[in-house]
PDB file of N, CA and C in Angstrom:
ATOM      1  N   UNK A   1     101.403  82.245  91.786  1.00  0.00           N
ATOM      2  CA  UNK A   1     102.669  82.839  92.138  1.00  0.00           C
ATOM      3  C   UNK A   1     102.481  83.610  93.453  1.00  0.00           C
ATOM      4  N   UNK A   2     103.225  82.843  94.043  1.00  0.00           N
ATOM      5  CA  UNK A   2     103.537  83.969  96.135  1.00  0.00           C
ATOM      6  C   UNK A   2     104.724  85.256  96.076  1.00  0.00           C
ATOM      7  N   UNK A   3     104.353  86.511  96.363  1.00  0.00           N
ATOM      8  CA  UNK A   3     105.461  86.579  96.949  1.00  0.00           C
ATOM      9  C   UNK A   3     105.699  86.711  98.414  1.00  0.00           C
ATOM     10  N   UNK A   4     106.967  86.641  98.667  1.00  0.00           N
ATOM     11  CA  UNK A   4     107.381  86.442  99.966  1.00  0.00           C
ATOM     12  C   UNK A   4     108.105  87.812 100.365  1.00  0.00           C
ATOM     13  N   UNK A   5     108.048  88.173 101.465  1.00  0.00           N
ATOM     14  CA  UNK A   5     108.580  89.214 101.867  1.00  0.00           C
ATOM     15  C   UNK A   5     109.182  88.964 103.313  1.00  0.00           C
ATOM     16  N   UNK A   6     110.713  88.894 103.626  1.00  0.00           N
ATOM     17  CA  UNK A   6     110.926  88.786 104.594  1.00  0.00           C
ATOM     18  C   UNK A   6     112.192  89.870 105.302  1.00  0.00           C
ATOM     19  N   UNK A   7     112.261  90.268 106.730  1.00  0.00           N
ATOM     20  CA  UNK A   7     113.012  91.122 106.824  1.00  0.00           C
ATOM     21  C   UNK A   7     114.544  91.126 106.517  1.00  0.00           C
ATOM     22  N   UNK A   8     115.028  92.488 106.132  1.00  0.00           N
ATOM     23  CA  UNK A   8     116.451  92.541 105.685  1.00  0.00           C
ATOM     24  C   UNK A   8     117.069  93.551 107.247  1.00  0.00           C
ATOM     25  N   UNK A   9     117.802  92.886 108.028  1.00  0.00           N
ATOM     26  CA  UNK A   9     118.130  93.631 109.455  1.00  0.00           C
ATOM     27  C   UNK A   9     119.022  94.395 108.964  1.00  0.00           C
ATOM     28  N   UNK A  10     119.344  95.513 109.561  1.00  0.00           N
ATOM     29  CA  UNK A  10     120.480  96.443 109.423  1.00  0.00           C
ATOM     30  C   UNK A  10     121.511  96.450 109.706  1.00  0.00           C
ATOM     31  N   UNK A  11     122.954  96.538 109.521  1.00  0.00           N
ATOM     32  CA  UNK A  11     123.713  95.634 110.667  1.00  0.00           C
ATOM     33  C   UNK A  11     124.143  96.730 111.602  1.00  0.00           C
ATOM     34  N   UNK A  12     124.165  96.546 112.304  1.00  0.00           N
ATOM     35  CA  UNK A  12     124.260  96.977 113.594  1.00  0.00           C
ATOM     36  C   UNK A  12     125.715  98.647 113.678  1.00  0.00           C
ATOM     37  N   UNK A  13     126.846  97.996 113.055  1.00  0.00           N
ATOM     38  CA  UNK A  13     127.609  98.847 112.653  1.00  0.00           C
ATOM     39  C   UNK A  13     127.299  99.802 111.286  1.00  0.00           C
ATOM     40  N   UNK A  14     126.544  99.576 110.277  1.00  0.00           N
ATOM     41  CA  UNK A  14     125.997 100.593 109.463  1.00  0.00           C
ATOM     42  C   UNK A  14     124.588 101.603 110.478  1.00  0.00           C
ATOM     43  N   UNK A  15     123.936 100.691 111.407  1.00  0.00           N
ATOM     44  CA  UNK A  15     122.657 101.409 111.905  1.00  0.00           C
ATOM     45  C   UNK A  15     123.860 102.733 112.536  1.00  0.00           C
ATOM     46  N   UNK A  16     124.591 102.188 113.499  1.00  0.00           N
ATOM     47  CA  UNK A  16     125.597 103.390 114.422  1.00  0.00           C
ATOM     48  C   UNK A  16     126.265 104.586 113.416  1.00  0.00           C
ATOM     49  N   UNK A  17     126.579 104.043 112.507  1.00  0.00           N
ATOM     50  CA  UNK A  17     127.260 104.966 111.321  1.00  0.00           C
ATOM     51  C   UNK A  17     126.017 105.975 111.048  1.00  0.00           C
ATOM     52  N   UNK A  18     124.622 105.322 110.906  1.00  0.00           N
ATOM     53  CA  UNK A  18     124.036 106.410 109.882  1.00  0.00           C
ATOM     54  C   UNK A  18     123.651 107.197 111.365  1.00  0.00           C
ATOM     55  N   UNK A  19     123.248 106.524 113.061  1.00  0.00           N
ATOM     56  CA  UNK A  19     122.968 107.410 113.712  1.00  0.00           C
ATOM     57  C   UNK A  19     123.406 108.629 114.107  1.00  0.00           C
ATOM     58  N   UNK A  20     124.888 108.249 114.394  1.00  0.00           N
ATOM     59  CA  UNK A  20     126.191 108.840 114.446  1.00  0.00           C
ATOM     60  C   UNK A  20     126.117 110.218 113.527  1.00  0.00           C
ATOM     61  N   UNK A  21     125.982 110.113 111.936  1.00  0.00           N
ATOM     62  CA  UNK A  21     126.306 111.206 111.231  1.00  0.00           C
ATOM     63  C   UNK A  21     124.927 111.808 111.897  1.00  0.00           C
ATOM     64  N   UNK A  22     123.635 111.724 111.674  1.00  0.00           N
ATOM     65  CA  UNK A  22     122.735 112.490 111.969  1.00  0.00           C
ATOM     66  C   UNK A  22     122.433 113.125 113.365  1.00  0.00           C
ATOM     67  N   UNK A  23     123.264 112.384 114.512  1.00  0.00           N
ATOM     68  CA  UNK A  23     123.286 113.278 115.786  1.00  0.00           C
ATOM     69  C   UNK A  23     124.886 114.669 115.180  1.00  0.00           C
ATOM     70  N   UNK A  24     125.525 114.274 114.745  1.00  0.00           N
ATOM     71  CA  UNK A  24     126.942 114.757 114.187  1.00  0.00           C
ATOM     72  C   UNK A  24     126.224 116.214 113.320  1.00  0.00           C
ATOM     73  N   UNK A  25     125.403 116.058 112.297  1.00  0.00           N
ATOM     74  CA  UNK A  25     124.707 116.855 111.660  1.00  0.00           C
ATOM     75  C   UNK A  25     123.399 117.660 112.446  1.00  0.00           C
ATOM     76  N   UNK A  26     123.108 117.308 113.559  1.00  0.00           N
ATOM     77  CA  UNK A  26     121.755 118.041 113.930  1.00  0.00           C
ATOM     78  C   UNK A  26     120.408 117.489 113.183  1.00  0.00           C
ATOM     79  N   UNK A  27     120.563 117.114 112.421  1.00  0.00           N
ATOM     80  CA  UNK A  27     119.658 116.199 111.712  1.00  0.00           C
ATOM     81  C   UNK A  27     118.345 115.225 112.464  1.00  0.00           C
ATOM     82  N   UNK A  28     117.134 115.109 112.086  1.00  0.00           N
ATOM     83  CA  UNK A  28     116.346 114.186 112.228  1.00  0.00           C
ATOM     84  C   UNK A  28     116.163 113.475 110.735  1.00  0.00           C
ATOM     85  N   UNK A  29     116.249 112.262 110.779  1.00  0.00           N
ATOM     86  CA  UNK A  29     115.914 111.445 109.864  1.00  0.00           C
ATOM     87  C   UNK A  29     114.976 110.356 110.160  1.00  0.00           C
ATOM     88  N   UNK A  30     114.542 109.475 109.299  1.00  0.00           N
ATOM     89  CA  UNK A  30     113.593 108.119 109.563  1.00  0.00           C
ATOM     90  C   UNK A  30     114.514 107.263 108.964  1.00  0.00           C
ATOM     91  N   UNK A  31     115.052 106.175 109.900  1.00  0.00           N
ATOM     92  CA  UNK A  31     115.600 104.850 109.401  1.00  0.00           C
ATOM     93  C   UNK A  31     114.524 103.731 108.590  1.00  0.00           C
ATOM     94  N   UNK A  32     114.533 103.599 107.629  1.00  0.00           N
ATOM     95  CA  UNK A  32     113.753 102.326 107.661  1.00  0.00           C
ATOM     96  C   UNK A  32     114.319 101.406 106.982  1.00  0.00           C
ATOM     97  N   UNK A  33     114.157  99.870 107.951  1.00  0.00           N
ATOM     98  CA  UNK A  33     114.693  98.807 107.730  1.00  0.00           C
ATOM     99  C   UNK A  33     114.206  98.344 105.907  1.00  0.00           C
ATOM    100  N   UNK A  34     115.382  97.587 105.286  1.00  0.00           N
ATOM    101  CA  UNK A  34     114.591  96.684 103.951  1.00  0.00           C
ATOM    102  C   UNK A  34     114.094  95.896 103.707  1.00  0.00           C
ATOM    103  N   UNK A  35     113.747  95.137 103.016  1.00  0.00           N
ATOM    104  CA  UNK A  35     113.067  93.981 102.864  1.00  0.00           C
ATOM    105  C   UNK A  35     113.774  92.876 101.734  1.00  0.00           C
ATOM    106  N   UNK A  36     113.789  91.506 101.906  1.00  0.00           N
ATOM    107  CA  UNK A  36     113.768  90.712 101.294  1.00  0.00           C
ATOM    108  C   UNK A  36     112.459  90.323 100.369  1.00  0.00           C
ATOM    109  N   UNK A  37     112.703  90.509  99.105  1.00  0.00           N
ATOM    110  CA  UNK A  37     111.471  89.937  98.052  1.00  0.00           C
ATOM    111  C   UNK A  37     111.744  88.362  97.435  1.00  0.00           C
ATOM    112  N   UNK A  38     111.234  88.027  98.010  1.00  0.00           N
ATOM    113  CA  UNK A  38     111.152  86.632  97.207  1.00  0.00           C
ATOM    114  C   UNK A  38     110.182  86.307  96.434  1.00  0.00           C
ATOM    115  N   UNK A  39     109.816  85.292  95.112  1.00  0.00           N
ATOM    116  CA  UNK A  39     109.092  85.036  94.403  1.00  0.00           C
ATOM    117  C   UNK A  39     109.052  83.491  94.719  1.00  0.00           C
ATOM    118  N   UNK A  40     107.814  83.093  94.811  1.00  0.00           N
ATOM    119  CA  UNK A  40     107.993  81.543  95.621  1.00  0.00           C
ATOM    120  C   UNK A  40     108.170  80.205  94.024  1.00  0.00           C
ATOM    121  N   UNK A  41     108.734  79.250  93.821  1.00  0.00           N
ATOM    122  CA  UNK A  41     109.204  78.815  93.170  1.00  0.00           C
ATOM    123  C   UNK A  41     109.936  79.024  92.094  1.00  0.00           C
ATOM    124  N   UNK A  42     110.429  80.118  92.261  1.00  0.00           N
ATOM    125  CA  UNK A  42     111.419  80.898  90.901  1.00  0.00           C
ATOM    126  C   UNK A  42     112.762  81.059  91.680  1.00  0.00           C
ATOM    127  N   UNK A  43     113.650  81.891  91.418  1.00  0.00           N
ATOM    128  CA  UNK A  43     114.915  81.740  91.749  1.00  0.00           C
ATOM    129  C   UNK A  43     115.320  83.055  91.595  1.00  0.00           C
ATOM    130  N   UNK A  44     113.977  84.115  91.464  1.00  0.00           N
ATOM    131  CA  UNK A  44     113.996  85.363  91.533  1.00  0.00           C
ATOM    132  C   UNK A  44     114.280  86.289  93.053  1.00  0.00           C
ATOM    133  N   UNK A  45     114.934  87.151  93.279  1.00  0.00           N
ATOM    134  CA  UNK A  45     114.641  87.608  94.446  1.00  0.00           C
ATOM    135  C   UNK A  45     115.462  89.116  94.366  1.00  0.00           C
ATOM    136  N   UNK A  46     114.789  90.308  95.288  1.00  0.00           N
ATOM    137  CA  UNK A  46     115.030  91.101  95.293  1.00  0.00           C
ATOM    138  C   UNK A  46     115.237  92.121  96.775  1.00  0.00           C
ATOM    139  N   UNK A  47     116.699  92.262  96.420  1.00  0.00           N
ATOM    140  CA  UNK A  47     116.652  93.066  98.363  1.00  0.00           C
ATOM    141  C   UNK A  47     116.333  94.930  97.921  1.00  0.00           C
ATOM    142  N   UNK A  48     115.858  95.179  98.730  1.00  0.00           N
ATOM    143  CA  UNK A  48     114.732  96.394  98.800  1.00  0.00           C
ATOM    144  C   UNK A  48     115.716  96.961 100.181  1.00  0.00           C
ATOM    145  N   UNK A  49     116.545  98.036  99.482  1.00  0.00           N
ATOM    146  CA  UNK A  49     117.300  98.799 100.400  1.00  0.00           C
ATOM    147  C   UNK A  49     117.288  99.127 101.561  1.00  0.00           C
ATOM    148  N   UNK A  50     117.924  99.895 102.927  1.00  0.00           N
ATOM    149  CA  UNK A  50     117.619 100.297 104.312  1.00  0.00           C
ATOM    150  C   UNK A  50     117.356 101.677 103.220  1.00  0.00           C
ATOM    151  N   UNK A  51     116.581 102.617 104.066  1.00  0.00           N
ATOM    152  CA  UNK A  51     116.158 103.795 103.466  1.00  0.00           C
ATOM    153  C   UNK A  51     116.229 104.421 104.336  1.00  0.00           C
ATOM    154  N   UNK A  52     117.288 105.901 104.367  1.00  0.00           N
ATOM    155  CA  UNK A  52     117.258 107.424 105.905  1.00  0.00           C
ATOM    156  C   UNK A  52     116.567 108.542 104.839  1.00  0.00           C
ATOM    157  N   UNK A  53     115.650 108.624 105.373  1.00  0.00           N
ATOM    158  CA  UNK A  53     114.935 109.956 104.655  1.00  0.00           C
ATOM    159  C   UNK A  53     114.949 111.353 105.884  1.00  0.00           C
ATOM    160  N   UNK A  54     115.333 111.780 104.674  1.00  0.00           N
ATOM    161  CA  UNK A  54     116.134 113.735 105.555  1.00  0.00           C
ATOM    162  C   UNK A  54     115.353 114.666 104.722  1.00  0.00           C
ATOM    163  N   UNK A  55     114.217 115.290 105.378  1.00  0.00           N
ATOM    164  CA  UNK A  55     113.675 116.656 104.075  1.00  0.00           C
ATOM    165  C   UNK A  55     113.440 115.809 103.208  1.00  0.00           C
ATOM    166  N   UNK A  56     113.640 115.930 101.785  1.00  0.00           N
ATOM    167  CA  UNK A  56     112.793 115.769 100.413  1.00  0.00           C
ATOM    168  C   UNK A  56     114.151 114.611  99.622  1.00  0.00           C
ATOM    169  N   UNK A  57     114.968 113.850 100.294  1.00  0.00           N
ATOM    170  CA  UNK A  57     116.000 113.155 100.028  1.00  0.00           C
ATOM    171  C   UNK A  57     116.178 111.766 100.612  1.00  0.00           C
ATOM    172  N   UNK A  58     115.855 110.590  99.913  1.00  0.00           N
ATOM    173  CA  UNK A  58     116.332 109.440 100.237  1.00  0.00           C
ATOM    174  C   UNK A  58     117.612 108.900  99.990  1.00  0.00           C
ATOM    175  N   UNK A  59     118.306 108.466 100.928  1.00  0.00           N
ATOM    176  CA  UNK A  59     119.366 107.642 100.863  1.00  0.00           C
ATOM    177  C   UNK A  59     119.418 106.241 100.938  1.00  0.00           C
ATOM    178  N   UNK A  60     119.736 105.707 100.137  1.00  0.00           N
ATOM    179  CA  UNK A  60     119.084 104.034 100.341  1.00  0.00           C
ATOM    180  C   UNK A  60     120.938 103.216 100.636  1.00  0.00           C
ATOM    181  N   UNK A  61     120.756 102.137 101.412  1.00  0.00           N
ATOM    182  CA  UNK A  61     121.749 101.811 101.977  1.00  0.00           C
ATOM    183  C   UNK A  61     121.784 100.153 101.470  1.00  0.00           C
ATOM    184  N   UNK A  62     123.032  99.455 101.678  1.00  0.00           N
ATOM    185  CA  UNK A  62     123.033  98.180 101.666  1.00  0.00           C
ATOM    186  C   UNK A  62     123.786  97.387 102.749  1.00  0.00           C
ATOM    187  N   UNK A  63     123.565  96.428 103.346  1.00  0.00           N
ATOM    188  CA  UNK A  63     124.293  95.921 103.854  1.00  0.00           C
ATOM    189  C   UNK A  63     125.620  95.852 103.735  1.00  0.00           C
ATOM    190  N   UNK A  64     127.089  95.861 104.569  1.00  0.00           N
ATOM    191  CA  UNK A  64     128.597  95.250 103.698  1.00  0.00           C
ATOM    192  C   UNK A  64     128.637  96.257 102.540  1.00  0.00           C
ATOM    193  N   UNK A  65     128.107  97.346 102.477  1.00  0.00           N
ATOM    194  CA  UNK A  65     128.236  98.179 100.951  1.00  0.00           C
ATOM    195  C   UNK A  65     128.828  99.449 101.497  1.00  0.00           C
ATOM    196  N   UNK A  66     129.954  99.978 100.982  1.00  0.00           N
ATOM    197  CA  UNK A  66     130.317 101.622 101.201  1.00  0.00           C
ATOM    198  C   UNK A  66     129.812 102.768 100.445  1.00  0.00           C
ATOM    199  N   UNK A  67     128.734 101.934  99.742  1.00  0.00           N
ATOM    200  CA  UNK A  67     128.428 103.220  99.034  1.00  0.00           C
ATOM    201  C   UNK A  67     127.260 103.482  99.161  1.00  0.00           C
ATOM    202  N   UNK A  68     126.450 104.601  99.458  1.00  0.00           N
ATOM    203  CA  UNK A  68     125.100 105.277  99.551  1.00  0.00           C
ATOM    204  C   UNK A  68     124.552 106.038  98.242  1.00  0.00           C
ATOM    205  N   UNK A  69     123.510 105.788  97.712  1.00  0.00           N
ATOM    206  CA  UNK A  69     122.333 105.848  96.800  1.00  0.00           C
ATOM    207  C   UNK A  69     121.481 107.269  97.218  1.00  0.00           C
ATOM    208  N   UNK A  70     121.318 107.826  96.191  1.00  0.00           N
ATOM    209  CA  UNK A  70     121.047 108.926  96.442  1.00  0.00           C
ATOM    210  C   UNK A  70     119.429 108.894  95.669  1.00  0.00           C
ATOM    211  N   UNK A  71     118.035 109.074  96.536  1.00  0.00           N
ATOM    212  CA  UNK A  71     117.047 108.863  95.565  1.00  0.00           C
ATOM    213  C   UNK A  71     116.770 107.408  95.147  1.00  0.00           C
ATOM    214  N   UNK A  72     117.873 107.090  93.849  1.00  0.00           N
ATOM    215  CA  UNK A  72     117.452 106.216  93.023  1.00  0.00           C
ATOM    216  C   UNK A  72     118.588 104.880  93.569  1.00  0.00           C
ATOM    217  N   UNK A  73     118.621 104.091  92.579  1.00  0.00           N
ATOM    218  CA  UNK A  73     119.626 103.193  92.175  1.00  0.00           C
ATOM    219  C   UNK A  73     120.601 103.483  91.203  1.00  0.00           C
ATOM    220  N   UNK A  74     120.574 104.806  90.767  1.00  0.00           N
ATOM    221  CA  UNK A  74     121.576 105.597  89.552  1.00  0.00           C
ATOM    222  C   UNK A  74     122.490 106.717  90.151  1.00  0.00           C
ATOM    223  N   UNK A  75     122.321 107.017  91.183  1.00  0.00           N
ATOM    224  CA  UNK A  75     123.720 107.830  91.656  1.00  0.00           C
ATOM    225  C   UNK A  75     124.243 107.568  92.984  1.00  0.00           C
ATOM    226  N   UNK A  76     125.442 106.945  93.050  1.00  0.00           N
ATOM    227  CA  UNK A  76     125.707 106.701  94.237  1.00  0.00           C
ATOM    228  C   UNK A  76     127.138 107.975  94.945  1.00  0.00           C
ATOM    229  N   UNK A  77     127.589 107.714  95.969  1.00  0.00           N
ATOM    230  CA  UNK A  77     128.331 108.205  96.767  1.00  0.00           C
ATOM    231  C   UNK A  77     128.934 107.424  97.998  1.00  0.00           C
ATOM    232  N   UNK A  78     129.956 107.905  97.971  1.00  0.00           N
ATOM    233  CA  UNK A  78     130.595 106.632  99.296  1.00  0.00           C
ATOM    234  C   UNK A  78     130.152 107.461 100.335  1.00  0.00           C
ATOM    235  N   UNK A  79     129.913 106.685 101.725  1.00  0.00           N
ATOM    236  CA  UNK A  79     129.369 106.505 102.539  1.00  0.00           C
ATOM    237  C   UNK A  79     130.118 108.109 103.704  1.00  0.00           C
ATOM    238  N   UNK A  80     131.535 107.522 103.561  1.00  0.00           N
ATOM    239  CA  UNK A  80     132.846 108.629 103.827  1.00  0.00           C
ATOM    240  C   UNK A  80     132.153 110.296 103.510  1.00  0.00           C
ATOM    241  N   UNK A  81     131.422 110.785 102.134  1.00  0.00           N
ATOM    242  CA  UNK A  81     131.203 111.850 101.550  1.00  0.00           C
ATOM    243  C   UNK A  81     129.149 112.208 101.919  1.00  0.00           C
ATOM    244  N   UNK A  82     129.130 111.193 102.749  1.00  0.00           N
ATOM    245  CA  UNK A  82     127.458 111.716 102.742  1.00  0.00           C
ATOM    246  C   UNK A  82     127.141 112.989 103.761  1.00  0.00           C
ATOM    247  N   UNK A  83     127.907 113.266 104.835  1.00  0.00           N
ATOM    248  CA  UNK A  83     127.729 114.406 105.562  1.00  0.00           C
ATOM    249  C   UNK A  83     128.214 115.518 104.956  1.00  0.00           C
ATOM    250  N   UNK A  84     129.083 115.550 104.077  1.00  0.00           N
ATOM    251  CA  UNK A  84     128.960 116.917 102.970  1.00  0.00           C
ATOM    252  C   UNK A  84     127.971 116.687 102.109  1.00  0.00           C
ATOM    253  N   UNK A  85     127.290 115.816 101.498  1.00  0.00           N
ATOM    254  CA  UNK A  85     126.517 115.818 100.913  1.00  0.00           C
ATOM    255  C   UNK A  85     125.189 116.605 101.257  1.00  0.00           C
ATOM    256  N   UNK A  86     124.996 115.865 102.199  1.00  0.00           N
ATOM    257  CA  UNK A  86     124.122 116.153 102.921  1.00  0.00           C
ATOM    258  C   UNK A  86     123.742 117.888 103.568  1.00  0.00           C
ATOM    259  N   UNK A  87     124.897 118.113 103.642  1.00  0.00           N
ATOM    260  CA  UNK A  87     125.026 119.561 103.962  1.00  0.00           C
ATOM    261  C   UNK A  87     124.740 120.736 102.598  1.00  0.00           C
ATOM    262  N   UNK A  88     125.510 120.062 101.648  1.00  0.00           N
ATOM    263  CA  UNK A  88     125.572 121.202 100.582  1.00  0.00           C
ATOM    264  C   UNK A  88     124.316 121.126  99.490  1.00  0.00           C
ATOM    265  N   UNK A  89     123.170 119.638 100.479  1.00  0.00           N
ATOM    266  CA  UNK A  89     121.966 119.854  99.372  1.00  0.00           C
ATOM    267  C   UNK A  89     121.315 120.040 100.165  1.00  0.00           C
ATOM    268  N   UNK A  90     120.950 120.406 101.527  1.00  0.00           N
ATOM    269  CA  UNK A  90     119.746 120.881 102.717  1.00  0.00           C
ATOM    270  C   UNK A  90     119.010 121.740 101.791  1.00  0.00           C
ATOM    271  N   UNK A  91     118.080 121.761 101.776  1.00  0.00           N
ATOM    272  CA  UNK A  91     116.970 122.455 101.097  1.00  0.00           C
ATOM    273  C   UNK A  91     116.654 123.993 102.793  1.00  0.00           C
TER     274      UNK A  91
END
């Protein structure tokens, strides 16, 4: 069994959105791109989120998706509400 790992690009209008809030916020963050998981002859596959890490908080992103992940895959937030978010959990 292979797996495959290939890149998941950001699109271009979500990359500007997340830059946008974090020049908007004063903020430094780390973008990092996701990944495509593939399992080689199965029909399995798994996309592995864009990830902005701020302080002690990941936000994981999806392509075409309005909603932002907080940490996990169990609490989300629309995309619209992450600069209050963001504000009212600054450590």
């Amino acid at each position: 069994m292979q797996i495959i790992k290939e890149k998941y690009e950001i699109e271009e209008s979500l990359n500007k959105r997340v830059k946008n809030l974090l020049m908007f916020l004063n903020l430094k963050g780390k973008l990092i791109e996701g990944e495509i998981i593939n399992i080689d002859k199965t029909n399995l596959a798994y996309i592995n989120p864009h990830k902005l890490k701020i302080q002690n908080n990941t936000y994981l992103f999806f392509n075409e998706c309005d909603d932002v992940y907080i940490n996990t895959l169990e609490k989300s937030i629309p995309f619209s509400e992450l600069s209050n978010y963001i504000k009212t959990h600054q450590n």
